[in-house]
Structures are given as structure tokens and as C-alpha cells.
Protein backbone atom coordinates (compact mmCIF):
# COMPACT_ATOMS: atom_id res chain seq x y z
CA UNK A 1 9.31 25.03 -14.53
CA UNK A 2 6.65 24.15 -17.08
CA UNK A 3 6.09 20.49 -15.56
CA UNK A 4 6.08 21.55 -12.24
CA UNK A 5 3.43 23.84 -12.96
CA UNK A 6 1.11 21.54 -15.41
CA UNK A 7 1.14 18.40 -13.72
CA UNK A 8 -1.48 19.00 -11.24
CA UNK A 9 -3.80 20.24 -14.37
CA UNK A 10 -3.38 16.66 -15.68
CA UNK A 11 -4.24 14.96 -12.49
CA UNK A 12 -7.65 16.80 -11.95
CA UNK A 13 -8.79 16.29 -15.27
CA UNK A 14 -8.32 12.55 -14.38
CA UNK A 15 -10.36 12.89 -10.77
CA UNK A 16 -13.13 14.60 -13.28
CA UNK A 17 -12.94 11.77 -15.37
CA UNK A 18 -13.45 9.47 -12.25
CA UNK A 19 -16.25 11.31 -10.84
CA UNK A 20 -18.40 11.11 -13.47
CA UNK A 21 -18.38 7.76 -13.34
CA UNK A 22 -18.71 7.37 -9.93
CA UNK A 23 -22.14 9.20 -10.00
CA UNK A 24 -23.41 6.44 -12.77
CA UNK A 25 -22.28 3.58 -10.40
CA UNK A 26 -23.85 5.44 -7.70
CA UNK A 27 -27.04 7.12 -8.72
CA UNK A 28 -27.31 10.04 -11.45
CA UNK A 29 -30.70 11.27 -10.03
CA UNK A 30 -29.00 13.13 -7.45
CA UNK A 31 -26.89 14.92 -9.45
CA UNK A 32 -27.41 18.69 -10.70
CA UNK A 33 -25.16 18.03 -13.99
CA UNK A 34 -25.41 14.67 -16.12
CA UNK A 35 -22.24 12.75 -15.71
CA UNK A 36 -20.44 13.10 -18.87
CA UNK A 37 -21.01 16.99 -18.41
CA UNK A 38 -18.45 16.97 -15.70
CA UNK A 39 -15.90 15.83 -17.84
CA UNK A 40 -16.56 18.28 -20.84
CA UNK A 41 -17.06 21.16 -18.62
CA UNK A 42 -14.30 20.67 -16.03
CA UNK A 43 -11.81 19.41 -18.37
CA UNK A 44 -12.45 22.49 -20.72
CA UNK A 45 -11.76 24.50 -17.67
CA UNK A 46 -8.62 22.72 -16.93
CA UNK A 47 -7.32 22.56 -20.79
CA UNK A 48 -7.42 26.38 -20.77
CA UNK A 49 -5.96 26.47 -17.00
CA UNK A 50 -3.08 23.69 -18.88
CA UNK A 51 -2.53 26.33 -21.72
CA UNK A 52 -2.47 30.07 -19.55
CA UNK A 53 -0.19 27.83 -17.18
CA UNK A 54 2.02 26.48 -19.62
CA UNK A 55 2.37 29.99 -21.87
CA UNK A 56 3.19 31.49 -18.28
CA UNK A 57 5.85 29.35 -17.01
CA UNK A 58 7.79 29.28 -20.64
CA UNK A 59 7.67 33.13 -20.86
CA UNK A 60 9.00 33.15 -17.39
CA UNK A 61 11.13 30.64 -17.77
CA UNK A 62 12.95 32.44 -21.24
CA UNK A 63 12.09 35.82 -20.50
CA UNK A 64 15.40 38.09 -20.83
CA UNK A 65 14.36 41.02 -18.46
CA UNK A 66 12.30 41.21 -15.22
CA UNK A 67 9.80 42.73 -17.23
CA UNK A 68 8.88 39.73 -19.72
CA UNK A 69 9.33 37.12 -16.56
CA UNK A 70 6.61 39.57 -14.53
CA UNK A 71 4.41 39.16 -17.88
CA UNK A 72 5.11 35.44 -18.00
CA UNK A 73 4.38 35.10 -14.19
CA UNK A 74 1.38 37.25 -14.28
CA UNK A 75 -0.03 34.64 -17.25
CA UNK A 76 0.78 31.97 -14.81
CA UNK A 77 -0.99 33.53 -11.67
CA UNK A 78 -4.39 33.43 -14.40
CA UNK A 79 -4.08 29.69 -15.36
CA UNK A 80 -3.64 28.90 -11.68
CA UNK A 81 -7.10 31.13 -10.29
CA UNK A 82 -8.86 29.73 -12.76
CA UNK A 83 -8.04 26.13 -11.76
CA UNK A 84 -8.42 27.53 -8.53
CA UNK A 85 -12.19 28.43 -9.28
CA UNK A 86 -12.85 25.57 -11.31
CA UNK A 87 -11.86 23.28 -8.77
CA UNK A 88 -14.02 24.88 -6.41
CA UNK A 89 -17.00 24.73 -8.53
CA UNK A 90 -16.36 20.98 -8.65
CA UNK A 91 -15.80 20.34 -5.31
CA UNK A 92 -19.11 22.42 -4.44
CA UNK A 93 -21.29 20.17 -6.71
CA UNK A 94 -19.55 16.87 -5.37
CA UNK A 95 -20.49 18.01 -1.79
CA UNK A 96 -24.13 19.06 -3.00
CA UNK A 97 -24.14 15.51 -4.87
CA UNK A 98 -22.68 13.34 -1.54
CA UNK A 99 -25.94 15.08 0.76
CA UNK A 100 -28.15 14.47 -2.13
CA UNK A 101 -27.76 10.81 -2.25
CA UNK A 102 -27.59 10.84 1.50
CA UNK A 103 -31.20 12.03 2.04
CA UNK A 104 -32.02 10.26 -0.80
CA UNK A 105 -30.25 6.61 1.29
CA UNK A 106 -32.22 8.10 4.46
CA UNK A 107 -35.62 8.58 2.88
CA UNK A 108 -35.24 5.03 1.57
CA UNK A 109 -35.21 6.53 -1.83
CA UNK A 110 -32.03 5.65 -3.28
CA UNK A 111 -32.50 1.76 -3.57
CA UNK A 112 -34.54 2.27 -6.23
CA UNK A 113 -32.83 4.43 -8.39
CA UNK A 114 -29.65 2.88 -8.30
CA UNK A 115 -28.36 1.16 -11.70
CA UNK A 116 -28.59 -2.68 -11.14
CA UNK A 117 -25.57 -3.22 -12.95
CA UNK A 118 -23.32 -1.63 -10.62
CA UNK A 119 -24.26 -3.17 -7.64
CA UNK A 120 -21.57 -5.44 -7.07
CA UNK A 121 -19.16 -2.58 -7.31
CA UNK A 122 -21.45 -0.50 -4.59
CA UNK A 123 -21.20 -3.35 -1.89
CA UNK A 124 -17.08 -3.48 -2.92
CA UNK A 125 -15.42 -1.62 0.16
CA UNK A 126 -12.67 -0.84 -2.05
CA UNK A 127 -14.95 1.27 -4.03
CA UNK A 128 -15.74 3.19 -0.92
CA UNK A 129 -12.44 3.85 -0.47
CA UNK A 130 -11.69 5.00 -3.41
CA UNK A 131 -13.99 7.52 -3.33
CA UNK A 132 -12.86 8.52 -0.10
CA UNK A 133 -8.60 8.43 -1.86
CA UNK A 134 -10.19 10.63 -4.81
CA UNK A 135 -11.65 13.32 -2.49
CA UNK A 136 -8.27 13.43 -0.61
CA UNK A 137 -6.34 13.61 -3.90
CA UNK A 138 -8.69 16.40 -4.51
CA UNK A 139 -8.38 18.42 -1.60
CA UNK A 140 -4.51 18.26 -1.71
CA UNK A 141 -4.08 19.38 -5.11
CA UNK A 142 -6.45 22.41 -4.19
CA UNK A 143 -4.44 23.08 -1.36
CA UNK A 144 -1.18 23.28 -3.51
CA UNK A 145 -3.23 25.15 -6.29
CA UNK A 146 -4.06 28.01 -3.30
CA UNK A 147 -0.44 28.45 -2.45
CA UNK A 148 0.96 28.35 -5.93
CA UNK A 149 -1.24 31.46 -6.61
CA UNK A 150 0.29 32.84 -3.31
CA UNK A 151 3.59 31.90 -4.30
CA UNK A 152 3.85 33.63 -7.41
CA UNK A 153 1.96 36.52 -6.56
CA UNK A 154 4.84 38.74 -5.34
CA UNK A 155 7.31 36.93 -8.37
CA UNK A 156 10.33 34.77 -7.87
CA UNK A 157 11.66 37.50 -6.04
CA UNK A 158 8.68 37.85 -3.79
CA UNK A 159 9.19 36.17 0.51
CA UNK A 160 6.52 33.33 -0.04
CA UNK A 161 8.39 32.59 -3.00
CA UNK A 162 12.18 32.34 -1.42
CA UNK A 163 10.67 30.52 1.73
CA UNK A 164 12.00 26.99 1.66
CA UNK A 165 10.35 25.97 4.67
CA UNK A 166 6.67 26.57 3.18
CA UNK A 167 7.83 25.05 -0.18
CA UNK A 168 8.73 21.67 1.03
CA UNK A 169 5.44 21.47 2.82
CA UNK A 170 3.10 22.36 0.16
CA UNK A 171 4.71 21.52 -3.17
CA UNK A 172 6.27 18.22 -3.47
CA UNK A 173 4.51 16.30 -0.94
CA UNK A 174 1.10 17.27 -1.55
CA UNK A 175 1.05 16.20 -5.20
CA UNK A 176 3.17 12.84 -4.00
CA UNK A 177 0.22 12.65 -1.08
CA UNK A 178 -2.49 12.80 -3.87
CA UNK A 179 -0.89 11.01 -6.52
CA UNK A 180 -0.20 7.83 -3.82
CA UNK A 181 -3.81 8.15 -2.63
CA UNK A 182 -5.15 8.10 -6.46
CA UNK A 183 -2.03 4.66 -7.28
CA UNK A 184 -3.66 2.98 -4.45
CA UNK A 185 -7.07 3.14 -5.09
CA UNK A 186 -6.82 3.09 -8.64
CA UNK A 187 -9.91 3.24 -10.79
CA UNK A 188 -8.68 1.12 -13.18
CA UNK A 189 -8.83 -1.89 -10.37
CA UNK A 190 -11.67 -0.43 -8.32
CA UNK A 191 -14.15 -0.44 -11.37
CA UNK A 192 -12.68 -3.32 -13.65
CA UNK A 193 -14.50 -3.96 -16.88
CA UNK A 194 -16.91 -1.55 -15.87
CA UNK A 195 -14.88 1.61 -16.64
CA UNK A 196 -16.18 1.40 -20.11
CA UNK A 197 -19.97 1.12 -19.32
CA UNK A 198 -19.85 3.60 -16.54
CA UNK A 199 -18.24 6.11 -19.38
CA UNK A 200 -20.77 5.99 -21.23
CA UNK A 201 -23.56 6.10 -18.68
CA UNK A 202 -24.98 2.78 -19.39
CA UNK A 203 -27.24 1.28 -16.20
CA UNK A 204 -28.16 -2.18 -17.72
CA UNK A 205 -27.52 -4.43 -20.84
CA UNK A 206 -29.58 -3.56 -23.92
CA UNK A 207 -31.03 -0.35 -22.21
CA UNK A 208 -29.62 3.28 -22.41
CA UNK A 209 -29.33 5.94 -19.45
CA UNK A 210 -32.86 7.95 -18.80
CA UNK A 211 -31.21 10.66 -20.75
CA UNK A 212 -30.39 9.51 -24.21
CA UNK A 213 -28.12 12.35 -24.60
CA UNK A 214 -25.52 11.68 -21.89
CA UNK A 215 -25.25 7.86 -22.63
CA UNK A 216 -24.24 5.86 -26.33
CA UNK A 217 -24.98 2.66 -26.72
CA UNK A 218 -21.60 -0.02 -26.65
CA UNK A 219 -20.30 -1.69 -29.61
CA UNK A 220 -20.12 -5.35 -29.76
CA UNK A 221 -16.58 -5.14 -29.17
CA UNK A 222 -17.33 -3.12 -26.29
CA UNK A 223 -19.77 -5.07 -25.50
CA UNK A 224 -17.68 -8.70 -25.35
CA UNK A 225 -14.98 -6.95 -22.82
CA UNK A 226 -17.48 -5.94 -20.16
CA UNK A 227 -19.09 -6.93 -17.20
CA UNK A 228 -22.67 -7.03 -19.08
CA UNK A 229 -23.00 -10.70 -19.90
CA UNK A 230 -22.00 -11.51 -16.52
CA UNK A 231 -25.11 -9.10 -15.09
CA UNK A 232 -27.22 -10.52 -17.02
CA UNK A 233 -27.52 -14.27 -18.65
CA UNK A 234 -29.64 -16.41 -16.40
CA UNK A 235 -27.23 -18.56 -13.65
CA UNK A 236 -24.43 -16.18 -13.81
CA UNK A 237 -23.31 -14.30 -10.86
CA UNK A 238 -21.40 -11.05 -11.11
């Protein structure tokens, strides 16, 4: 019971890591939050989701009496709106941050706001499609999110619940669906030795983010395992 229902918490807070990092590859100007911000915010949000979820299911899960298991269910139903509203809060600002950067590519805007040192990964159609994999991943483990909350609403006892039918379609599968989509395209291969950099919101070697407070600045160790000395020593390609 209690890994059924935590799993999906760990898989968005991954997608939350990814995004973030997608919108320093891409362009933070377009952006209404800076992009370390979505991970402490969202991730917060899913932590406490990952803690009402997990308190649920074991009280349900141990409870001696209908009573307790309605308690422990009840806790369960909380951790899973709130993921529910989280997520949609995240998905709401990735949509507002995908037409941002597409006025800013029709104005002719975006060119010149983009971080230099990702541009090799930006012209990489596998990073296209991984952005494309991650919104999927997204939308599936929403899906599932919405009818876990339906699910439990009535208890173990309740139709939705006892309907096999429903619970084959959007249990299982969905999170296999979004965890395949997220193994395929997965960020550790799409961004390479720029996972680091992009982390910390570094655009170029030797130069920090616009806003000091969203980026650090890489140790030399750091420093050694990335892309940066291929950017930029003279007659070196990327």
C-alpha cells in the first residue's frame, strides 16, 4: 500500500528537478519563477504530499477497525489533493513559460537571451524530445493522481474503488507509461556533463546567472567534469 501510493511523489519531484533545468538551457527570461525556485517550492509541496500520503496509507494499512482505516484513508485523500494542486500549479507555469518563449522565438527576441553555453544541447533533437517525454510523464501521473483521489474517496469499500476494470487502466500503466517515457529520454543522456551547470544556473564559463541568487559558482572539481572548457578555449568545438 505505502509504495503504491508514494511512488508517483518521487517521480514528480524528479520532472521538477528536470524542469528547472530545462528553463536555464532554454532561456530564464521567460520564466515567472527563477529556476532553482521550482525545485524548492514544488519539491516542498511534494515532501509534505510524500509524508500525508505515507502516514495515510500505513494507518490504513494497520488500522484495526473501519474507523482508524477511514482516518488513515481520509489522511491519504489530503496528501493526494495537494499533489493534485501542486501539480497543477506547475503545469500552469510550464504552459505560461512554453508561450512565453514562443512570442519571445516569434518576435525574434529569444536569440539573444539564450545562454551560449547550451546551445549545442538546443539544436540536439533529442533534447526536444525529451521535453516533449517529460510533459507526457507529467500529464500521466496527474491523470493517475485525479483518480487516486476518486478512488479513495468513497474508501476501500467504496464502487470506484472495487472496479477492476478502471484500475487496470489508470494505475499500473500510467505510471509504467510515464516512467518508460522519462527511461527513454533520460536527462542524464539528454543533458550530459551539463546537468551540473544547468543546476546551478550557470550560462557561461567564469560568469554567474543575471541573478546572483539563483546561481553558485562551480568548484574546480566541478569545473574539470563539465562541458565548460569545451565551450570555451579557442579551437575547440562543443
Amino acid at each position: 500500500m505505502i509504495p503504491l501510493t508514494i511512488a508517483p511523489a518521487l517521480l514528480t519531484a524528479g520532472i521538477y528537478l528536470c524542469l528547472g533545468r530545462v528553463i536555464v538551457a532554454i532561456g530564464s527570461e521567460n520564466s515567472r519563477l527563477k529556476p532553482k525556485m521550482y525545485t524548492y517550492i514544488f519539491v516542498g509541496c511534494d515532501v509534505l504530499s510524500l509524508v500525508l500520503q505515507a502516514i495515510g496509507g500505513g494507518m490504513a494499512a494497520t488500522a484495526r477497525d473501519s474507523k482508524g482505516s477511514r482516518r488513515g484513508v481520509d489522511i491519504m485523500i489530503a496528501g493526494l489533493i495537494s499533489q493534485v494542486i501542486t501539480m497543477t500549479l506547475f503545469l500552469a507555469l510550464w504552459c505560461d513559460f512554453a508561450l512565453r518563449t514562443r512570442r519571445a522565438r516569434l518576435s525574434g527576441s529569444l536569440s539573444r537571451t539564450q545562454p551560449q553555453l547550451y546551445d549545442q544541447l538546443r539544436s540536439n533533437k533529442n533534447f526536444n524530445l525529451f521535453q516533449w517525454s517529460l510533459f507526457a510523464a507529467t500529464i500521466l501521473i496527474y491523470v493517475r493522481c485525479i483518480y487516486r483521489v476518486a478512488e479513495l474517496w468513497e474508501g476501500f469499500s467504496g464502487r470506484l474503488a472495487n472496479d477492476e476494470v478502471t484500475f487496470m487502466i489508470f494505475e499500473g500503466p500510467l505510471i509504467i507509461l510515464a516512467v518508460t517515457a522519462l527511461t527513454a529520454f533520460h536527462p542524464g543522456r539528454v543533458f550530459g556533463d551539463l546537468w551540473a551547470p544547468a543546476g546551478k544556473g550557470m550560462r557561461s564559463m567564469g560568469k554567474l546567472t543575471d541573478d546572483v541568487e539563483s546561481s553558485v559558482q562551480l568548484t574546480e572539481t566541478e569545473w574539470n567534469s563539465t562541458a565548460y572548457q569545451r565551450v570555451e578555449q579557442p579551437g575547440r568545438t562543443v
